[in-house]
N, C-alpha and C. Protein backbone atom coordinates (compact mmCIF):
# COMPACT_ATOMS: atom_id res chain seq x y z
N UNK A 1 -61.39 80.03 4.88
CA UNK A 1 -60.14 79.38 4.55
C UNK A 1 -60.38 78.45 3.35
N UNK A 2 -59.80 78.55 2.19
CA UNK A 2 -59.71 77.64 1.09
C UNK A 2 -59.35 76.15 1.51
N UNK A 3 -60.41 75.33 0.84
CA UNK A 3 -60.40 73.79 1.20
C UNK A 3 -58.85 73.72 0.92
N UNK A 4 -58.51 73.61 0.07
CA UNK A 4 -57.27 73.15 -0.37
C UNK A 4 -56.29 73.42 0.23
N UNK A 5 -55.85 74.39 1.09
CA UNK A 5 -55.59 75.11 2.60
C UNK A 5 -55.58 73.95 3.55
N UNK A 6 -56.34 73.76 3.75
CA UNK A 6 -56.76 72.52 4.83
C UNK A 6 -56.10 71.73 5.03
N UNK A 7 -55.83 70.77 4.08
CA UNK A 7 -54.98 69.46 4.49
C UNK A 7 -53.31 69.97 4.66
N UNK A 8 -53.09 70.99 4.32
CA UNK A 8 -51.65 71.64 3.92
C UNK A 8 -51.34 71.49 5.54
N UNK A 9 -52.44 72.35 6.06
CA UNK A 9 -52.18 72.82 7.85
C UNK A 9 -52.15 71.55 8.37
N UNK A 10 -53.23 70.79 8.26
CA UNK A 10 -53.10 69.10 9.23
C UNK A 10 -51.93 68.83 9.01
N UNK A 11 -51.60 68.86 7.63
CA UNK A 11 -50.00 67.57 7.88
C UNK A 11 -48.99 68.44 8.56
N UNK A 12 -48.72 69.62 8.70
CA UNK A 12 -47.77 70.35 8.83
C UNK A 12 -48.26 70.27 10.38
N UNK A 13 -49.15 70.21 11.25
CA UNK A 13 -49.43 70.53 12.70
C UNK A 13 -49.27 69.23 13.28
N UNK A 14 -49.25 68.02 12.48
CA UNK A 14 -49.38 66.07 12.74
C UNK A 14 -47.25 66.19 12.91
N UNK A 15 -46.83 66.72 11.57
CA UNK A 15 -45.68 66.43 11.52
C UNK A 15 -44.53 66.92 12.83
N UNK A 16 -45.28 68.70 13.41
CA UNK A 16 -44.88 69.59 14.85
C UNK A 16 -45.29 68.05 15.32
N UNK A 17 -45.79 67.52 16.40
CA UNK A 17 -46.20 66.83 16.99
C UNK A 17 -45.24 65.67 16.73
N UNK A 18 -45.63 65.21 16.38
CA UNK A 18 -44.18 63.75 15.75
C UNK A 18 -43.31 64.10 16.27
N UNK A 19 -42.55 65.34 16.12
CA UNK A 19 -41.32 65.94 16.62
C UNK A 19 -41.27 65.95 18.01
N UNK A 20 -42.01 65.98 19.35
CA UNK A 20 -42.22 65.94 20.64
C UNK A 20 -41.78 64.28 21.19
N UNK A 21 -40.58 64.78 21.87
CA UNK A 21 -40.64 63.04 22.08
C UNK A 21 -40.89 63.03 23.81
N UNK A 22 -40.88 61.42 24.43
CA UNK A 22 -41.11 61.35 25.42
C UNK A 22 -40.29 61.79 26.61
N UNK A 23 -41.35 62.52 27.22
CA UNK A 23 -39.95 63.74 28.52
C UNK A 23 -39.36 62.61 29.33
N UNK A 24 -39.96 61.49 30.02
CA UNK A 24 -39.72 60.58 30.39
C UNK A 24 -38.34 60.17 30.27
N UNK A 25 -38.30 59.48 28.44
CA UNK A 25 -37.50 58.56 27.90
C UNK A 25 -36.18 59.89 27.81
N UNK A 26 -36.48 61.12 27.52
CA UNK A 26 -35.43 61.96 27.31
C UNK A 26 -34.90 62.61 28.97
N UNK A 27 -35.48 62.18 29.28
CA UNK A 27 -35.11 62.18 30.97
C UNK A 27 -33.45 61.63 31.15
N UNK A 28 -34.17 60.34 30.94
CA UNK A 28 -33.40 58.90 30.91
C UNK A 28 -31.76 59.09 30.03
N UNK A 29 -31.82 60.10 29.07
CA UNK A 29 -30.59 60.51 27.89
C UNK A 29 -29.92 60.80 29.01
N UNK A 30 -30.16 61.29 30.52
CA UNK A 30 -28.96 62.43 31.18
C UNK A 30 -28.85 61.48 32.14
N UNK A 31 -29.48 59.98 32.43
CA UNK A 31 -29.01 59.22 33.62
C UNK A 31 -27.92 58.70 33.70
N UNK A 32 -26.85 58.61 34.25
CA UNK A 32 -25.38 58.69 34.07
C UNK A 32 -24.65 57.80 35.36
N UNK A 33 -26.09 57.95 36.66
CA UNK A 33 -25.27 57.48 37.72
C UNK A 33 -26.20 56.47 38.61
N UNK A 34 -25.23 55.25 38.89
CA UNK A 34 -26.41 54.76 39.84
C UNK A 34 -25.53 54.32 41.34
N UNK A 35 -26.46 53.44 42.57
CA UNK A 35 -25.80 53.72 43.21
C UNK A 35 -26.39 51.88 44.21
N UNK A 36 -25.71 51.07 44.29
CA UNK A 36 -26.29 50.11 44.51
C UNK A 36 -25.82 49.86 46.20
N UNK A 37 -27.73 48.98 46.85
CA UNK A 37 -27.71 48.93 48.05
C UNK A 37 -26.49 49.03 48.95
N UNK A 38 -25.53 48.13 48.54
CA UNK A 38 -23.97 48.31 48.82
C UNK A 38 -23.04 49.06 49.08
N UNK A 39 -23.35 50.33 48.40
CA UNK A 39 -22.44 51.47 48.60
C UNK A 39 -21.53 51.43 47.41
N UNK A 40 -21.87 50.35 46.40
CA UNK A 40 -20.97 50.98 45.25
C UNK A 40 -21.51 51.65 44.14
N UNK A 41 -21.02 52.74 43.70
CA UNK A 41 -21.83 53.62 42.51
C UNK A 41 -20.90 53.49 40.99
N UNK A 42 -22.23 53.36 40.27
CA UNK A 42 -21.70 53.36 38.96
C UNK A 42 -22.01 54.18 38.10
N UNK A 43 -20.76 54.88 37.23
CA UNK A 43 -21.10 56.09 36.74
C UNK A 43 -20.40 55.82 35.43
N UNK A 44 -21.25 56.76 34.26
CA UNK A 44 -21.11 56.68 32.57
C UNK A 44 -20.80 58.01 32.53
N UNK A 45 -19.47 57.98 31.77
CA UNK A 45 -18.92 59.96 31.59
C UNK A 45 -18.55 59.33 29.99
N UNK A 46 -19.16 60.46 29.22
CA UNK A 46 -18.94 60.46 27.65
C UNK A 46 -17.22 60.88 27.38
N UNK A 47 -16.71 60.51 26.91
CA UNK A 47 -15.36 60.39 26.58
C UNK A 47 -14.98 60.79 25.46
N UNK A 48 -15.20 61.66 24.67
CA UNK A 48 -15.22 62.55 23.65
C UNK A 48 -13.31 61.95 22.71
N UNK A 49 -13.44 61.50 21.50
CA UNK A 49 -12.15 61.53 21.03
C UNK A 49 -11.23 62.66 20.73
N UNK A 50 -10.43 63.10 20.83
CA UNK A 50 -9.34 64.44 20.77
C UNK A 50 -10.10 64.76 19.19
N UNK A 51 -10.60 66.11 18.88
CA UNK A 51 -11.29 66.52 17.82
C UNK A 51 -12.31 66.13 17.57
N UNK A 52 -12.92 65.44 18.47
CA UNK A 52 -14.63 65.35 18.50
C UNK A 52 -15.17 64.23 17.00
N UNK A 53 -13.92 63.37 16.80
CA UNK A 53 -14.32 62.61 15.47
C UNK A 53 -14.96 61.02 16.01
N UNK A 54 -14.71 61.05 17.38
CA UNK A 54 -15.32 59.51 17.17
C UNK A 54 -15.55 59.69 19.11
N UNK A 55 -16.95 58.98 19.58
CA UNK A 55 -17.24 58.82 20.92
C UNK A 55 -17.13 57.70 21.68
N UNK A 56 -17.03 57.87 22.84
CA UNK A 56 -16.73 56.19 23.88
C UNK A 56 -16.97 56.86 24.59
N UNK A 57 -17.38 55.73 25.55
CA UNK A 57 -18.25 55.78 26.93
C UNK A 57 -17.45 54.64 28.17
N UNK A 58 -17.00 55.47 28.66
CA UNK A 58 -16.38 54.90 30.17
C UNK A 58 -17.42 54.79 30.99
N UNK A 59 -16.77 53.23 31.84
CA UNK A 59 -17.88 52.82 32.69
C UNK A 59 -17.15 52.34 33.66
N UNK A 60 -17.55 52.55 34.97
CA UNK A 60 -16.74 52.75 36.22
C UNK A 60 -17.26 52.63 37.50
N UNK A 61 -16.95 51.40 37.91
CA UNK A 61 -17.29 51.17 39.20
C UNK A 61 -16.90 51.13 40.47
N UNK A 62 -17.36 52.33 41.53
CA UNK A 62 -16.08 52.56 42.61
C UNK A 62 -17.05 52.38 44.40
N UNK A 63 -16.50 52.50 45.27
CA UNK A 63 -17.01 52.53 46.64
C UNK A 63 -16.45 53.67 47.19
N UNK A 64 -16.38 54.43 47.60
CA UNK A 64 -16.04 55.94 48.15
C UNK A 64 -15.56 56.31 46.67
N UNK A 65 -14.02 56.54 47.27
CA UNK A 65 -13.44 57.34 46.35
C UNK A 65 -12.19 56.23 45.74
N UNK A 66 -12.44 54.96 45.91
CA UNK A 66 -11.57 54.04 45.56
C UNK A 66 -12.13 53.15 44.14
N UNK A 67 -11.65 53.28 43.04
CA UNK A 67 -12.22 53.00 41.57
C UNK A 67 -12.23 51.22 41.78
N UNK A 68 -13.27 50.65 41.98
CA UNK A 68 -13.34 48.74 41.42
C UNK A 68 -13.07 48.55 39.92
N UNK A 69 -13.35 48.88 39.23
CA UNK A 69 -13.34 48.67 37.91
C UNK A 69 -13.26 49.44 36.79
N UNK A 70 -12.84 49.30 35.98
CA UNK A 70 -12.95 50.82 34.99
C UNK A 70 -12.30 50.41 33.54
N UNK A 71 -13.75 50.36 32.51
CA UNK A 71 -13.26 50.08 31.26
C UNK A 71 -14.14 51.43 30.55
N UNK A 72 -13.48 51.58 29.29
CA UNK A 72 -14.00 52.46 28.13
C UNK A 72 -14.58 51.58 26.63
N UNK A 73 -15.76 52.17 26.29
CA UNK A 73 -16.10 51.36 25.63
C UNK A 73 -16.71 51.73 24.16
N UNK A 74 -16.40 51.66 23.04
CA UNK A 74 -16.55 52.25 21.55
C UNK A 74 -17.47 51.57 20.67
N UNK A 75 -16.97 50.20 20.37
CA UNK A 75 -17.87 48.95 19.57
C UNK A 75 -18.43 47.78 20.32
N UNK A 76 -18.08 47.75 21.57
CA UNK A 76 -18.18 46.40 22.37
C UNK A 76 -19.32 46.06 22.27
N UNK A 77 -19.97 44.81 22.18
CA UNK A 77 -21.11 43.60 21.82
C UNK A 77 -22.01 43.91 21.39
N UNK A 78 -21.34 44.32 19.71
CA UNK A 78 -22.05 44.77 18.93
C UNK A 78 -22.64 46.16 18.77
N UNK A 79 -22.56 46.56 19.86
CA UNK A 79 -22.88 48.35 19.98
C UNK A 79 -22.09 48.86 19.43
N UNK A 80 -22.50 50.49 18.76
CA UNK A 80 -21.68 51.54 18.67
C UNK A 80 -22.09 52.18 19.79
N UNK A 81 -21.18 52.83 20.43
CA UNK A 81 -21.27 53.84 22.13
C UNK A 81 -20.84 55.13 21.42
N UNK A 82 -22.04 55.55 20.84
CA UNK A 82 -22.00 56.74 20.54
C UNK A 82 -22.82 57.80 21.62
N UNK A 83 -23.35 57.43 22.45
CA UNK A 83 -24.14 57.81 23.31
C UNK A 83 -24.67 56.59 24.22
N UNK A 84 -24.56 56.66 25.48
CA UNK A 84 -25.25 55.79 26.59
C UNK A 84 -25.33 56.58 28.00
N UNK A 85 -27.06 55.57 27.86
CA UNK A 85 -27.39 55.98 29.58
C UNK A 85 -27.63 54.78 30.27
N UNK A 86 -28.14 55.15 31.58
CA UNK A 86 -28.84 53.21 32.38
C UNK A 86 -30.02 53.79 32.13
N UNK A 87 -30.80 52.55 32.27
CA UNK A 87 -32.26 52.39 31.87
C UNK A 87 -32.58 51.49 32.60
N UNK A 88 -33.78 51.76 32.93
CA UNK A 88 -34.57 50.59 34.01
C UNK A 88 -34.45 49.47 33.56
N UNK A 89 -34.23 48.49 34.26
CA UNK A 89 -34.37 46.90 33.58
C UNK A 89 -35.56 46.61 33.78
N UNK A 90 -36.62 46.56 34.51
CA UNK A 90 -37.83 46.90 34.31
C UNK A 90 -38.58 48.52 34.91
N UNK A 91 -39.55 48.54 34.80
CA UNK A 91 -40.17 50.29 34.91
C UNK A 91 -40.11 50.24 36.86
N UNK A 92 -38.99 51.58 36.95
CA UNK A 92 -38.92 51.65 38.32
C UNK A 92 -37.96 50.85 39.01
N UNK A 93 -36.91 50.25 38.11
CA UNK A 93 -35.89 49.36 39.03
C UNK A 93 -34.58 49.49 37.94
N UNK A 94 -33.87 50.56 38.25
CA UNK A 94 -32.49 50.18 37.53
C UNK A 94 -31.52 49.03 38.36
N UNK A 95 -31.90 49.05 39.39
CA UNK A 95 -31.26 47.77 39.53
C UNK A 95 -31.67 46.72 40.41
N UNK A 96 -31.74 45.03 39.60
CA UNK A 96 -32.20 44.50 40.54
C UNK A 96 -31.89 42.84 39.92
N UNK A 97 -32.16 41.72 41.01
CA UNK A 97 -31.55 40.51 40.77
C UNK A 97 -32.45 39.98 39.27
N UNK A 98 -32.36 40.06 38.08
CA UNK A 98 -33.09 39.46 37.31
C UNK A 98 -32.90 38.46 37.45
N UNK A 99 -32.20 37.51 37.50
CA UNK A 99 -31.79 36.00 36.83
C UNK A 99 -31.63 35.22 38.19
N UNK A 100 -32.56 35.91 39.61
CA UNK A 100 -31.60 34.77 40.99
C UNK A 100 -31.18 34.39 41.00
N UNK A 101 -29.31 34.99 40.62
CA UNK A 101 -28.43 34.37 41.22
C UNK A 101 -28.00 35.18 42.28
N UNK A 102 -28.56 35.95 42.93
CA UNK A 102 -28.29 36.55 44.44
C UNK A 102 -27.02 37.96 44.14
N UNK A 103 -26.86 38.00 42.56
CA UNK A 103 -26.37 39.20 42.25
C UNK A 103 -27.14 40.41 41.29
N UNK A 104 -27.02 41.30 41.46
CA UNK A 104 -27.11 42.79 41.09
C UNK A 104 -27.44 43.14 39.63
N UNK A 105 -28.33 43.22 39.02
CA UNK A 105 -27.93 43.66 37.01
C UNK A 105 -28.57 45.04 37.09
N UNK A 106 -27.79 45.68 36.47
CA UNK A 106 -27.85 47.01 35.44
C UNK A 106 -28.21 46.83 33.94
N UNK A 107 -28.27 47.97 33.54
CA UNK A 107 -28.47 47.51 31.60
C UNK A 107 -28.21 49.32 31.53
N UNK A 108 -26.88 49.40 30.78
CA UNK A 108 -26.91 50.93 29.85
C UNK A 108 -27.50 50.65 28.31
N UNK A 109 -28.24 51.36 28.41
CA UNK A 109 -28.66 51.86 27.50
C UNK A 109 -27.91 52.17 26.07
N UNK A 110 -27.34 51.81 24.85
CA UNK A 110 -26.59 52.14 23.86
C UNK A 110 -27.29 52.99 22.33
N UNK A 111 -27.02 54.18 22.03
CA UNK A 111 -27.17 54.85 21.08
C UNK A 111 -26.33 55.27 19.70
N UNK A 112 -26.71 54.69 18.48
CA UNK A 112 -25.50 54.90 17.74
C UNK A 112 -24.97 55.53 16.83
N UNK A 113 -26.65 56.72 17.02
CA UNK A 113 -26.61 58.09 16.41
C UNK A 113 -26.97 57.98 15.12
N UNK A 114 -27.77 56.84 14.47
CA UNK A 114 -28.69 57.07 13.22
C UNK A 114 -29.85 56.92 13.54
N UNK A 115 -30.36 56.80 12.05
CA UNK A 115 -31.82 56.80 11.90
C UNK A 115 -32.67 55.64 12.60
N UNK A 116 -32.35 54.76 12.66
CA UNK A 116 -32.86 53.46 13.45
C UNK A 116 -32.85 53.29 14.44
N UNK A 117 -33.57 53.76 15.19
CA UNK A 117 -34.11 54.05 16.65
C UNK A 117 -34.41 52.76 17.09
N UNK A 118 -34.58 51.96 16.67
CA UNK A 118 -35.44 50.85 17.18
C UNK A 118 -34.25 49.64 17.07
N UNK A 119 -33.04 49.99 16.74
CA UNK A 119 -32.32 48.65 16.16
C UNK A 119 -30.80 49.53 17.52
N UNK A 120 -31.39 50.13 18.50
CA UNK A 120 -30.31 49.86 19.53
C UNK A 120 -29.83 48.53 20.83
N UNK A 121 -29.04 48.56 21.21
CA UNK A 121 -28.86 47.78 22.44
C UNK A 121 -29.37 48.30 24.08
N UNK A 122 -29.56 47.38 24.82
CA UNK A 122 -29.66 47.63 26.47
C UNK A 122 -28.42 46.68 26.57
N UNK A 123 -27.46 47.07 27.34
CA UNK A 123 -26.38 46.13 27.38
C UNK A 123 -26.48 45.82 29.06
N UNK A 124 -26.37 44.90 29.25
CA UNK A 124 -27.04 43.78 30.52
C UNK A 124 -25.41 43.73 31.34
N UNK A 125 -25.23 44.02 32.88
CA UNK A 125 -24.20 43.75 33.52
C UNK A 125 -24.50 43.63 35.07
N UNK A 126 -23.41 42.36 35.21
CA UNK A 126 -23.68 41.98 36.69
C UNK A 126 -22.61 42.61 37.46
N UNK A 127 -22.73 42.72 38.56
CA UNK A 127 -22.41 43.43 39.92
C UNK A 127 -21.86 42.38 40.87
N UNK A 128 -20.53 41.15 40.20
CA UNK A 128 -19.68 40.17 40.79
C UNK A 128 -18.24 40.63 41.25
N UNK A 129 -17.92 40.18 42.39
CA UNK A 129 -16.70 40.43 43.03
C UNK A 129 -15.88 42.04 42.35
N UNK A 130 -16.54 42.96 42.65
CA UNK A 130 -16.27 44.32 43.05
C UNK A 130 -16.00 44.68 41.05
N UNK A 131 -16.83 44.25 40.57
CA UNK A 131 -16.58 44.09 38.81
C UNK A 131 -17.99 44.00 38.33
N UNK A 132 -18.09 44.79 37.59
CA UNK A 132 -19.33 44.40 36.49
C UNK A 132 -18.79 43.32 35.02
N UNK A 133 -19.37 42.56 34.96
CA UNK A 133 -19.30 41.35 34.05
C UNK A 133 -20.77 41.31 33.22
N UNK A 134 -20.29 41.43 31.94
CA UNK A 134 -21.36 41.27 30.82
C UNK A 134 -22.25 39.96 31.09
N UNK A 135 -23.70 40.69 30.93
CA UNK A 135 -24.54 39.32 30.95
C UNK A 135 -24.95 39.06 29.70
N UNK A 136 -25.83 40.10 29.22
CA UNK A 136 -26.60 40.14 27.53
C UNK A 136 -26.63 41.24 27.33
N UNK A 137 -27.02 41.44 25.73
CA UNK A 137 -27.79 42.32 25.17
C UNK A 137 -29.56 42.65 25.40
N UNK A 138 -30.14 42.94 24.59
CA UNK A 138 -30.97 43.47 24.55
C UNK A 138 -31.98 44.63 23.57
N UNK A 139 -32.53 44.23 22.53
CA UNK A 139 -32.84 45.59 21.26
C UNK A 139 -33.84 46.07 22.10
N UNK A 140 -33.39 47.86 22.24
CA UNK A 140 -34.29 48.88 22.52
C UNK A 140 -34.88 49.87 21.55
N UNK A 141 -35.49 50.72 21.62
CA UNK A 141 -35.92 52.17 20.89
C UNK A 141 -35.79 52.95 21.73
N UNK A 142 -34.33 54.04 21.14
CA UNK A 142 -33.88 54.72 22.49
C UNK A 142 -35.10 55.97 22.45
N UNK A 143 -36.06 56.11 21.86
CA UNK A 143 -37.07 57.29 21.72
C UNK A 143 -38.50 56.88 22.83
N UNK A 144 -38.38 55.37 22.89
CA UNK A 144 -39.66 54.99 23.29
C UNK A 144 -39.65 54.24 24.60
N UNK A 145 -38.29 53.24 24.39
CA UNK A 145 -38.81 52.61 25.66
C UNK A 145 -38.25 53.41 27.05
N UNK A 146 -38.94 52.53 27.66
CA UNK A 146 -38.83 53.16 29.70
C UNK A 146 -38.64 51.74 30.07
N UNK A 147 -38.08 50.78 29.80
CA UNK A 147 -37.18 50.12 30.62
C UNK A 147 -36.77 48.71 29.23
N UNK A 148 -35.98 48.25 29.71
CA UNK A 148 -35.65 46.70 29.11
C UNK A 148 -37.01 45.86 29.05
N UNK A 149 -37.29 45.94 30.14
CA UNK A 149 -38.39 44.30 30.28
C UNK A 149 -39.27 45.24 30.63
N UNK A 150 -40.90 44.33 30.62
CA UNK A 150 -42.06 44.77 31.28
C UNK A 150 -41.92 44.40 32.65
N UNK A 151 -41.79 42.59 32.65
CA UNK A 151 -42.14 42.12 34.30
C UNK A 151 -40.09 41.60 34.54
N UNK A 152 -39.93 41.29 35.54
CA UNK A 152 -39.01 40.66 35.68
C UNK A 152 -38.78 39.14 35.07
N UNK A 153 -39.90 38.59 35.09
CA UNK A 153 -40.15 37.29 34.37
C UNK A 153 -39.85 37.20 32.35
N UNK A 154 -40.09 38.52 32.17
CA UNK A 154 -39.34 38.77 30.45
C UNK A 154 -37.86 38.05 30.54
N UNK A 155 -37.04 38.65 31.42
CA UNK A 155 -35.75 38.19 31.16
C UNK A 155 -35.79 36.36 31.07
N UNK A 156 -36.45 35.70 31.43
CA UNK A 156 -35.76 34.34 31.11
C UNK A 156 -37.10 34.13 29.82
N UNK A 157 -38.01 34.47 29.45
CA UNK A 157 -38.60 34.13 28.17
C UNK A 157 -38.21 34.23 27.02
N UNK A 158 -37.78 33.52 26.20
CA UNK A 158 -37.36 33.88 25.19
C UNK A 158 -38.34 33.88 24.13
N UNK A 159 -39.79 33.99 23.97
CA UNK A 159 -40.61 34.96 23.03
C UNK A 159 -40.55 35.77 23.54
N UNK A 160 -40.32 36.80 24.46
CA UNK A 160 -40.17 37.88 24.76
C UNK A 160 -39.59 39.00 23.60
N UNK A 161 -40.23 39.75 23.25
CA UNK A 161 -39.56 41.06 22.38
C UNK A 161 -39.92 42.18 22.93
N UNK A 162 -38.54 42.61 22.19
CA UNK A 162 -39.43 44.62 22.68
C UNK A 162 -40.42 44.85 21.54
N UNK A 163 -41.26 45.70 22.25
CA UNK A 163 -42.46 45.97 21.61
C UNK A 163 -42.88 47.42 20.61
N UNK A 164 -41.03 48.13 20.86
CA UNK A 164 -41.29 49.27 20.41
C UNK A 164 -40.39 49.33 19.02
N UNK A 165 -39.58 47.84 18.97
CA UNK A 165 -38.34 47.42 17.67
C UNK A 165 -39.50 47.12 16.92
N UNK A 166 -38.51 46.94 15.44
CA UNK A 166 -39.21 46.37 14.23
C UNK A 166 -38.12 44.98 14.29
């Protein structure tokens, strides 16, 4: 094989590879539903605009078959909802008391369909009187990370960063 051959193949077999993302984190693209100790479940259905020109994401919180809450959501706090899933608030717990106040947090996940992977939201919500109520944000990398926080103790630090943003 001609030297000059050589480096042609590495970059071209480095660049295949790059392209493989985490099965894990792309797992996580189709999580849509959760379901808290309580018996109430919360579910994200993509909401497509009439001609497919612009996306929102409904978010909906019900106990059987009786709806608690139910908003749709496009630009809200600072996100574009061009795509969202839930994501662990830490690894192995989509839901759980971060902040002890003896209530419930979630975090969906927000995608806004460019190049900047690393400059998305985790959007933070509590589980108060039969309603989810915004807590925070959060910058993720919807390619890399597997949850919001490392420990539960991230959420009240504020040097805390994600580690996978620029």
């Amino acid at each position: 094989m001609p030297k000059k051959l050589w480096p042609c193949i590495m970059l071209l077999s480095l660049s295949i590879w790059a392209k493989e993302g985490d099965p894990y984190v792309e797992k996580l693209w189709d999580k849509n539903y959760l379901k808290f100790s309580t018996g109430e479940e919360v579910l994200l259905a993509d909401m497509e605009k009439h001609g497919g020109e612009a996306n929102f994401q409904r978010l909906f919180l019900r106990q059987g078959k009786r709806v608690l809450w139910d908003k749709t959501f496009s630009q809200e706090y600072d996100a574009l909802w061009n795509r969202a899933y839930f994501i662990p608030l830490i690894p192995g717990q989509f839901i759980t008391d971060l902040n002890n106040d003896g209530f419930s947090e979630i975090a969906v996940a927000t995608w806004h369909g460019g190049n900047a992977v690393w400059s998305n939201l985790a959007i933070l919500f509590s589980l108060k009187n039969d309603q989810l109520e915004f807590l925070t944000t959060f910058p993720i990398n919807v390619e890399v990370s597997r949850s919001v926080y490392e420990n539960k103790s991230d959420f009240g630090d504020q040097n805390y960063r994600c580690k996978h943003c620029q």
